[in-house]
Protein backbone atom coordinates (compact mmCIF):
# COMPACT_ATOMS: atom_id res chain seq x y z
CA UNK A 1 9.96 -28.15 9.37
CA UNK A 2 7.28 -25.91 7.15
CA UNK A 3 4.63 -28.68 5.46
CA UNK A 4 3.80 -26.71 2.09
CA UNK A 5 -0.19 -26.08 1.31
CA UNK A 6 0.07 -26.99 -2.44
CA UNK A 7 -1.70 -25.06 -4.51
CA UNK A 8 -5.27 -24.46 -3.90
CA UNK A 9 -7.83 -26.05 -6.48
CA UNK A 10 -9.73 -23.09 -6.75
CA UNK A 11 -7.48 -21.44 -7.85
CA UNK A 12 -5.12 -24.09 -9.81
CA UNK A 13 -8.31 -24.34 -12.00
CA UNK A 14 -9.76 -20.59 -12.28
CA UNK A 15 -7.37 -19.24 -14.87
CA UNK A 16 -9.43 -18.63 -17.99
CA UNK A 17 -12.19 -17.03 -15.21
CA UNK A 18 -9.11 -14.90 -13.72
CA UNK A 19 -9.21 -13.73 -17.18
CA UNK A 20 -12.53 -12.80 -17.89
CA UNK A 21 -12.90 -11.25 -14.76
CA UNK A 22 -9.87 -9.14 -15.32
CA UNK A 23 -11.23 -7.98 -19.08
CA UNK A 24 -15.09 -7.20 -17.59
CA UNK A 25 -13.59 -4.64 -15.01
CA UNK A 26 -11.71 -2.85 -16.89
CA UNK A 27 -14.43 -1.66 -18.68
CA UNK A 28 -16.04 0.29 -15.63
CA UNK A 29 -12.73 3.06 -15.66
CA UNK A 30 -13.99 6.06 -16.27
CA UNK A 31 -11.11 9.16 -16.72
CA UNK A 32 -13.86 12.17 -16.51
CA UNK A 33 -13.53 12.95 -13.10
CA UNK A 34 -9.99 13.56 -12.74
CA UNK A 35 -10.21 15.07 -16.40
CA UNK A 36 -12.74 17.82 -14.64
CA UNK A 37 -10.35 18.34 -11.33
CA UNK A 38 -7.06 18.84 -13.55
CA UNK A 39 -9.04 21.38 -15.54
CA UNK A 40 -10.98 23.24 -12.78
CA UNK A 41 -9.32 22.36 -9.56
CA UNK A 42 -12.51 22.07 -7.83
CA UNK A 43 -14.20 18.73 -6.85
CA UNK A 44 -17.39 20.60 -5.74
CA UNK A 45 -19.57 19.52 -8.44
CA UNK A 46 -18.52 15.27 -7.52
CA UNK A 47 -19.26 15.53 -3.68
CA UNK A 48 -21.96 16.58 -1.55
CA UNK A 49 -19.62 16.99 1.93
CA UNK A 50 -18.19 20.28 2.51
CA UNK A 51 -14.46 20.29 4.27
CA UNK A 52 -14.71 20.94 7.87
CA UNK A 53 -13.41 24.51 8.61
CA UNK A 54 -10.35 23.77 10.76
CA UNK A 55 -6.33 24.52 11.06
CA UNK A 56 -4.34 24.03 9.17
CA UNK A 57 -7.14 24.40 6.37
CA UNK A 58 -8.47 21.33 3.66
CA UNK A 59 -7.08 22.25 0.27
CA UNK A 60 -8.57 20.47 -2.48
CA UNK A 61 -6.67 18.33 -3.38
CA UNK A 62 -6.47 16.62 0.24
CA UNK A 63 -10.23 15.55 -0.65
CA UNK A 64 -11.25 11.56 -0.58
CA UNK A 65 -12.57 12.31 -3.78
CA UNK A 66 -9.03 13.17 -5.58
CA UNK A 67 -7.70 9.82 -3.75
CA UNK A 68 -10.34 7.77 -4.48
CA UNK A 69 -9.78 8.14 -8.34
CA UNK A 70 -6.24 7.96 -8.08
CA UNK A 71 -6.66 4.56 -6.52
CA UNK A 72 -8.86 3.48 -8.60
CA UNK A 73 -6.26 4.17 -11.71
CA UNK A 74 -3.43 2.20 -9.65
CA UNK A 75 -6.00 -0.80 -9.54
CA UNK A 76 -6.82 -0.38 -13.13
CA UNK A 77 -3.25 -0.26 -14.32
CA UNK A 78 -2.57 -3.33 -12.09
CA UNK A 79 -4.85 -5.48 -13.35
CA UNK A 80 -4.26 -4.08 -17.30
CA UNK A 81 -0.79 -5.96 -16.65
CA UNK A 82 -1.91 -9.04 -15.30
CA UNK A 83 -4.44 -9.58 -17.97
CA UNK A 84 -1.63 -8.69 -20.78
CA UNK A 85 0.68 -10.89 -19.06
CA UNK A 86 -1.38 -14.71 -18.85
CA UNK A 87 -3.33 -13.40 -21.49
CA UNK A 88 -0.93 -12.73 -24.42
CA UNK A 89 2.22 -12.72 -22.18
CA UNK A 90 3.25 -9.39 -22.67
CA UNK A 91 4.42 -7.14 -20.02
CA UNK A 92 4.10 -3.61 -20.22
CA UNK A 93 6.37 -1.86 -18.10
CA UNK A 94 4.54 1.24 -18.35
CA UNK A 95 1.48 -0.40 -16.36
CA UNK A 96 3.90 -1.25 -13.69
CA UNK A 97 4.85 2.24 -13.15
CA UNK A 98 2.03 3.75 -13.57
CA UNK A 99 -0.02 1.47 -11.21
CA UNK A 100 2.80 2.19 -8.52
CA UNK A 101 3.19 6.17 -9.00
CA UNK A 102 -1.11 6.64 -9.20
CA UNK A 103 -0.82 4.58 -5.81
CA UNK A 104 1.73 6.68 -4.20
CA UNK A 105 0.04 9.46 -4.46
CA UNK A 106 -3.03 8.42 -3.79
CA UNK A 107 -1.39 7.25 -0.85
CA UNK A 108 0.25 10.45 0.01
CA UNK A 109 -2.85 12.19 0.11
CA UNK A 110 -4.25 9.84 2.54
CA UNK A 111 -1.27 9.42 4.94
CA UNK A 112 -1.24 12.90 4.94
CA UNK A 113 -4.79 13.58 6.18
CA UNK A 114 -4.29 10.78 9.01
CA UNK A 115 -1.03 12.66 10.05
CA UNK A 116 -2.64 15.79 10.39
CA UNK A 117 -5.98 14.37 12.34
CA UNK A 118 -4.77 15.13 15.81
CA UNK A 119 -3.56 18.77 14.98
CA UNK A 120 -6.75 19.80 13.11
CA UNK A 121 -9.71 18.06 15.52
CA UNK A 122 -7.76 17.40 18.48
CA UNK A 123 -7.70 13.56 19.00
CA UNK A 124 -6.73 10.47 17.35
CA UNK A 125 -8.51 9.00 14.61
CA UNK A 126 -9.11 9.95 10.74
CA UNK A 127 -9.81 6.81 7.97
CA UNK A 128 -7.78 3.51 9.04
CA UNK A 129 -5.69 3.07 6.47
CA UNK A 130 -5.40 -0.05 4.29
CA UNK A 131 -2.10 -2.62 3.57
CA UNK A 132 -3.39 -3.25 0.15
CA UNK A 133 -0.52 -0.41 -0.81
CA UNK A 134 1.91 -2.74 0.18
CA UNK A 135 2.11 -4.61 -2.89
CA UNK A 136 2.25 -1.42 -4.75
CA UNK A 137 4.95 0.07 -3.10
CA UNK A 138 6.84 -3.18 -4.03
CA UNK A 139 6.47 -2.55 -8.04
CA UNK A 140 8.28 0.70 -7.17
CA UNK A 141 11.20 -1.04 -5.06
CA UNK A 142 11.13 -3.71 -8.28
CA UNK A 143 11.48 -1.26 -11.17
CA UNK A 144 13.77 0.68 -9.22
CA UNK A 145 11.23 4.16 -9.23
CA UNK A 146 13.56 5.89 -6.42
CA UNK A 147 13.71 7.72 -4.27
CA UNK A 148 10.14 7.59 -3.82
CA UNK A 149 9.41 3.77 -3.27
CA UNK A 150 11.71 3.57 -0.75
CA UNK A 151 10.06 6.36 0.99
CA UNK A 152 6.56 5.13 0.46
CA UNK A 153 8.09 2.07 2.35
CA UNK A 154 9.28 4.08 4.92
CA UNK A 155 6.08 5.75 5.70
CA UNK A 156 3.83 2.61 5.09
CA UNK A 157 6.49 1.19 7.85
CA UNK A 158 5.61 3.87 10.06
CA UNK A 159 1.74 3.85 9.55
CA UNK A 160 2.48 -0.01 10.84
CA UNK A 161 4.33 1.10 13.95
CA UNK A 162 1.14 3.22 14.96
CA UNK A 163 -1.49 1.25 13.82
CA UNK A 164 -2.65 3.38 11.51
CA UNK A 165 -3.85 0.30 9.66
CA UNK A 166 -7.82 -0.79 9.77
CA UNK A 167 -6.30 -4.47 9.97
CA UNK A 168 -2.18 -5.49 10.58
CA UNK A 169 -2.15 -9.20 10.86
CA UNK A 170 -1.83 -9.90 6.70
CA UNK A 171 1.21 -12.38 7.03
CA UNK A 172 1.97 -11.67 3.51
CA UNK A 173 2.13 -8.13 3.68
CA UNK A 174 3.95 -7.93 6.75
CA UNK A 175 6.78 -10.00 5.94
CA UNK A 176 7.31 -7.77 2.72
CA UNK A 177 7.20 -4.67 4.57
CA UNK A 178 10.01 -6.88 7.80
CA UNK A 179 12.30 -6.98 4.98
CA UNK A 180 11.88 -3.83 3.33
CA UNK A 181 12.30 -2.41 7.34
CA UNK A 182 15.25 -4.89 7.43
CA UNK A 183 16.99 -3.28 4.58
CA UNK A 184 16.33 0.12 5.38
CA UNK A 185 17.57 -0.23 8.67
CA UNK A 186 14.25 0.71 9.90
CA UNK A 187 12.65 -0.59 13.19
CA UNK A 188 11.51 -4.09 13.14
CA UNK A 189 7.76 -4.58 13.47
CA UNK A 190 5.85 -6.06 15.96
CA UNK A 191 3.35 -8.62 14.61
CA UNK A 192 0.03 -9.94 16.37
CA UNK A 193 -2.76 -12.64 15.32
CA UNK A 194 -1.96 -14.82 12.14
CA UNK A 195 1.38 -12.49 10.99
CA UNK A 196 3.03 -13.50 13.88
CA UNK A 197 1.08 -17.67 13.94
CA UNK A 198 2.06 -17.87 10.15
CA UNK A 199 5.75 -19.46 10.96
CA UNK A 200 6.84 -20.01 7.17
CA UNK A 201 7.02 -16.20 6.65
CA UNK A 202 8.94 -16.27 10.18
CA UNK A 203 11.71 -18.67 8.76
CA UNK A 204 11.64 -17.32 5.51
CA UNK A 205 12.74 -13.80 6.90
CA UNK A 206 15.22 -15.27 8.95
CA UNK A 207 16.76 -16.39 6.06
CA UNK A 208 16.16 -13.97 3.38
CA UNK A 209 20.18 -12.21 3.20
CA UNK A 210 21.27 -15.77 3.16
CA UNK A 211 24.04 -16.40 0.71
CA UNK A 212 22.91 -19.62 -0.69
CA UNK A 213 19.85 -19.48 -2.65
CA UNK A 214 18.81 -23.54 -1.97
CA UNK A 215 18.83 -22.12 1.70
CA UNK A 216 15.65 -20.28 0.91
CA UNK A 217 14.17 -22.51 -2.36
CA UNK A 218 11.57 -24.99 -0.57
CA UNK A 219 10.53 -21.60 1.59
CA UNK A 220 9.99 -20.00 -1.08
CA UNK A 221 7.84 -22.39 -3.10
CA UNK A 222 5.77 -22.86 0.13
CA UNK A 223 5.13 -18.99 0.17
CA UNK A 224 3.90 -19.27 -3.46
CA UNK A 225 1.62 -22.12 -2.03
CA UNK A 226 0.41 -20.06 0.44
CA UNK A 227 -0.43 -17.47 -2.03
CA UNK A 228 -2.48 -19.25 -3.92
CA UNK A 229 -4.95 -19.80 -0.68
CA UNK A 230 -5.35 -16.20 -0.27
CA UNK A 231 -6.82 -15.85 -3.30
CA UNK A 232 -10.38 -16.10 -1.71
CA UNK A 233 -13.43 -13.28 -0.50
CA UNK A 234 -12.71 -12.79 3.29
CA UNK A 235 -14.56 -14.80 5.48
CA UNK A 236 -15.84 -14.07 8.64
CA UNK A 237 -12.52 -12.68 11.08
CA UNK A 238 -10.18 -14.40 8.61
CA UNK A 239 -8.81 -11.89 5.67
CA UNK A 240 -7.35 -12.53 3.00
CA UNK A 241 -4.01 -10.36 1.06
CA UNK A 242 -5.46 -10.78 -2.24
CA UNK A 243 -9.41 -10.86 -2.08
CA UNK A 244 -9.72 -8.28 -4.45
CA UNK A 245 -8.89 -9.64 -7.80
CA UNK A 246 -5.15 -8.38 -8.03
CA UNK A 247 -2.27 -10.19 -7.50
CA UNK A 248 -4.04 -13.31 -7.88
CA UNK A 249 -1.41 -14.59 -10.16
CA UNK A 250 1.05 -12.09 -9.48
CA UNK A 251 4.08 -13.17 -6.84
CA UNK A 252 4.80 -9.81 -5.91
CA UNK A 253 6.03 -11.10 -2.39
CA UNK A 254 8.60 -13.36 -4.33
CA UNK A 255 9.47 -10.58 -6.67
CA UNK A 256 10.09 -8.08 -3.91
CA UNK A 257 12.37 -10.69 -1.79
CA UNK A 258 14.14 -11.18 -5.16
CA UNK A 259 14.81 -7.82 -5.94
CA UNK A 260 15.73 -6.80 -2.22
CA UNK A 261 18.47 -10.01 -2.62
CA UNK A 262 19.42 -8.92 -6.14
CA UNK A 263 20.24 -5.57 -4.31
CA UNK A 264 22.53 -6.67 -1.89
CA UNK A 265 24.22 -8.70 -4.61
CA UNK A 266 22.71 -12.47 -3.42
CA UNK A 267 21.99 -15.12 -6.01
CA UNK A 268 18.17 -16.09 -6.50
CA UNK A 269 17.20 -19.48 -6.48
CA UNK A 270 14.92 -21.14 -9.62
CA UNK A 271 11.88 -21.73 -8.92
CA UNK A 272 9.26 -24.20 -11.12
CA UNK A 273 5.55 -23.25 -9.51
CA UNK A 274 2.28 -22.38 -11.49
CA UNK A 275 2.74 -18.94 -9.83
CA UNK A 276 5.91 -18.36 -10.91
CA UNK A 277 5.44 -19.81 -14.08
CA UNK A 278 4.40 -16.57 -15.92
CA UNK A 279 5.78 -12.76 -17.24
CA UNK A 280 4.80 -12.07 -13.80
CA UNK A 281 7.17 -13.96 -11.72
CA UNK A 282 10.12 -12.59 -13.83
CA UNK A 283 11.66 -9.52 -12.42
CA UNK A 284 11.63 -6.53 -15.17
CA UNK A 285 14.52 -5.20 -16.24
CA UNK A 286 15.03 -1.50 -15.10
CA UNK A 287 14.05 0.84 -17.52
CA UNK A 288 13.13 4.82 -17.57
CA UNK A 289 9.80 5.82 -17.77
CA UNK A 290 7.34 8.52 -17.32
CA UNK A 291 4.26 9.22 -15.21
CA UNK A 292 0.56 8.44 -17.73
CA UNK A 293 -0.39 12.10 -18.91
CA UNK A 294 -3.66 12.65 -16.52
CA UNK A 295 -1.05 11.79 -13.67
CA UNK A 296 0.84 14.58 -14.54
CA UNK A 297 -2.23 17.07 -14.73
CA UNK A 298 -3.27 15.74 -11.91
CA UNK A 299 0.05 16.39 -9.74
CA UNK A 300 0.25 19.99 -11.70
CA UNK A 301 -2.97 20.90 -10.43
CA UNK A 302 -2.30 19.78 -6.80
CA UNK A 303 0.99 21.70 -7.22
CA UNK A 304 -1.10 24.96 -7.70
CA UNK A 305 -3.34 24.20 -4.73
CA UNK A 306 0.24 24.04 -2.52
CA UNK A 307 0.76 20.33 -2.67
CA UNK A 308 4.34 19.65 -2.07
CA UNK A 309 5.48 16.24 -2.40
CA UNK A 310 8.70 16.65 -0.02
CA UNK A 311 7.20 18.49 2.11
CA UNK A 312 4.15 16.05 3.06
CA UNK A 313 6.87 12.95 3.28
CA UNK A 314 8.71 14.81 6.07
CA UNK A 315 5.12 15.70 7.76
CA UNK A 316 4.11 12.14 8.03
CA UNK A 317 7.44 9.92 8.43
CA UNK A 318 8.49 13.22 11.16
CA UNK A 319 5.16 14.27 12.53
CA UNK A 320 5.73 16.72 15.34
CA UNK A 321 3.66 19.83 16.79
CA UNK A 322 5.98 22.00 18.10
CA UNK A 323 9.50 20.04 17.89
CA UNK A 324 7.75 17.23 19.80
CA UNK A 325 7.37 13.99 17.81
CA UNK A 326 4.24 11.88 18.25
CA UNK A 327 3.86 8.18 18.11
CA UNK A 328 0.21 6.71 18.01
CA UNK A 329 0.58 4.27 20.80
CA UNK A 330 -2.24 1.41 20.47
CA UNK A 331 -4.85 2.73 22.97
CA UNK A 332 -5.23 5.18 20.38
CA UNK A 333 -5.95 2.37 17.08
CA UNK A 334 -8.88 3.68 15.69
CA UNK A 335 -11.84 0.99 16.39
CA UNK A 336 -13.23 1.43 12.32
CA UNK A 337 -16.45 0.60 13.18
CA UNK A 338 -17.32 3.83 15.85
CA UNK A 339 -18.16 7.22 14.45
CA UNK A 340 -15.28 8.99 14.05
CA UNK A 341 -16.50 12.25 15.34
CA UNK A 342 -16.42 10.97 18.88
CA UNK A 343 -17.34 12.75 21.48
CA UNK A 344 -17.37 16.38 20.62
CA UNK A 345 -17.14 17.44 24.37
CA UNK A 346 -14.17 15.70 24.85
CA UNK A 347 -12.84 17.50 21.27
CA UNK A 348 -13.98 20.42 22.39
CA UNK A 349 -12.27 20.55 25.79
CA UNK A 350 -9.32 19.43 24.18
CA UNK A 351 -9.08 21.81 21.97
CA UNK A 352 -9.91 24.57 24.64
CA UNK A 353 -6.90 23.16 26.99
CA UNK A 354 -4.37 23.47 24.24
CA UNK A 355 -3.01 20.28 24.99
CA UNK A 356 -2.93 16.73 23.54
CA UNK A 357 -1.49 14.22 25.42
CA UNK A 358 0.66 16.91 27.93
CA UNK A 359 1.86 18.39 23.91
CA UNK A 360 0.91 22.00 23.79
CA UNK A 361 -1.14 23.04 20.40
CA UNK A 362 -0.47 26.31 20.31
């Protein structure tokens, strides 16, 4: 039997802060940048690392820089909605989307460059990757922005399954991407540390195709209960889902399970918690939209430089060299904290031999 949390003081009683908070940030966005790569398609001027001269070749718009920015937008249009929403409860769908497709890409870019690692330096590694996108692919499944949300979920799926992720033991974010694998008949994931301890998420995905909604109502409230406590700064080797100042107030896990149920033509149950309680724990209606204008520069810029959206989907979710597919098995997880260089004796005799793994290069 699951004992709920209740809803942590802190943040029962930190509303009109939320707020504020919310309001002060938004101030520090700052569109120049991007303005300056859509018009010049160099990021030269912004960065004082040069890309490494390797094969296949860096194009610019694989830089951290271009990624950076457009996850900075996603965060920015993210928490534009949750202010609009407790503050005058209004929700903007365009926010939504916009927060979701500056976050794909972003997250293209980045999935991309891990894929590619082993081909252009000759071992494992690259930046660990971060399940914050979770969440964002979610908006996408929500306001229906397909086909591309449910590929984002398929590759953010298969950065799980090789631990391409700096930290995989969220037990919020894993049980939204178990049921997104569920539904896309995906392979289940493997949890470790507190995903697989946390058992409520365990029953709750047991029972999330059930037909009767009450069979999943006091679950469901717990899980908002157990949002509200990870609502904190991390602390020591405990992290927290939402210790960034997003989807504080936002149940995007209960939206997501709600929309996935919706789907498959289940009934949702009611729920009366503070967190659901809002414009944010309403699922939007569908509506068409279009990507923000600097979005669109953006991606017609990266277009010229050879970026190809279907083309770097089908490099990461089917990454092969030479017809051979490669899985990141875990003695390869990238420990974060070593330099990711390595040892370039061991790159460079790799890269000599031709061979990674017993999978010939060239």
């Amino acid at each position: 039997m699951i004992q709920p949390l209740g809803v942590y003081d802190k943040w029962d009683g930190g509303l009109k802060r939320h707020i504020s908070y919310l309001s002060k940030d938004l101030k520090n966005n700052d569109p120049e940048r991007l303005e300056e790569f859509c018009i010049t398609g160099d990021v030269a001027r912004f960065t004082s690392s040069e890309m490494p001269d390797v094969e296949p070749p860096f194009q610019q718009w694989e830089h951290i820089y271009v990624k950076t920015k457009l996850h900075w937008w996603s965060t920015c249009f993210v928490r534009q909605q949750e202010l609009g929403c407790l503050r005058d409860g209004v929700y903007d769908f365009c926010f939504s989307a916009n927060a979701l497709a500056y976050r794909y890409f972003s997250s293209l870019i980045e999935m991309h460059m891990h894929s590619l690692f082993i081909k252009r330096f000759g071992r494992a590694g690259g930046l660990p990757l971060d399940m914050q996108a979770v969440p964002y692919l979610s908006l996408g499944i929500i306001m229906g922005f397909q086909p591309q949300a449910f590929n984002f979920s398929r590759l953010l799926i298969s950065a799980f399954h090789r631990n391409w992720f700096i930290y995989q033991e969220y037990p919020i974010f894993c049980f939204m991407l178990r049921i997104l694998a569920d539904y896309l008949d995906e392979p289940p994931l493997e949890l470790t540390g507190n995903a697989a301890k946390e058992m409520l998420f365990h029953e709750l995905f047991d029972k999330w195709r059930s037909s009767d909604p009450q069979a999943i109502s006091k679950l469901c409230l717990a899980a908002c209960d157990y949002h509200t406590h990870q609502c904190k700064p991390d602390s020591g080797n405990k992290w927290h889902e939402f210790n960034n100042g997003e989807w504080v107030r936002w149940p995007i896990e209960i939206n997501l399970l709600f929309k996935l149920r919706q789907l498959l033509g289940l009934e949702n149950p009611e729920l009366d918690h503070p967190l659901m309680n809002s414009r944010l724990g309403q699922l939007p209606e569908e509506q068409p939209f279009e990507f923000d204008e600097l979005l669109v520069r953006v991606i017609t810029r990266m277009k010229q430089q050879g970026f190809d959206e279907q083309a770097v989907f089908e490099g990461i979710y089917y990454e092969q060299i030479n017809g051979v597919r490669l899985h990141c098995p875990p003695l390869f997880k990238v420990n974060f904290r070593r330099r990711l260089c390595g040892d370039q004796h061991e790159v460079q005799a790799q890269l000599a031999s031709g061979l990674i793994n017993g999978v010939r290069l060239h």
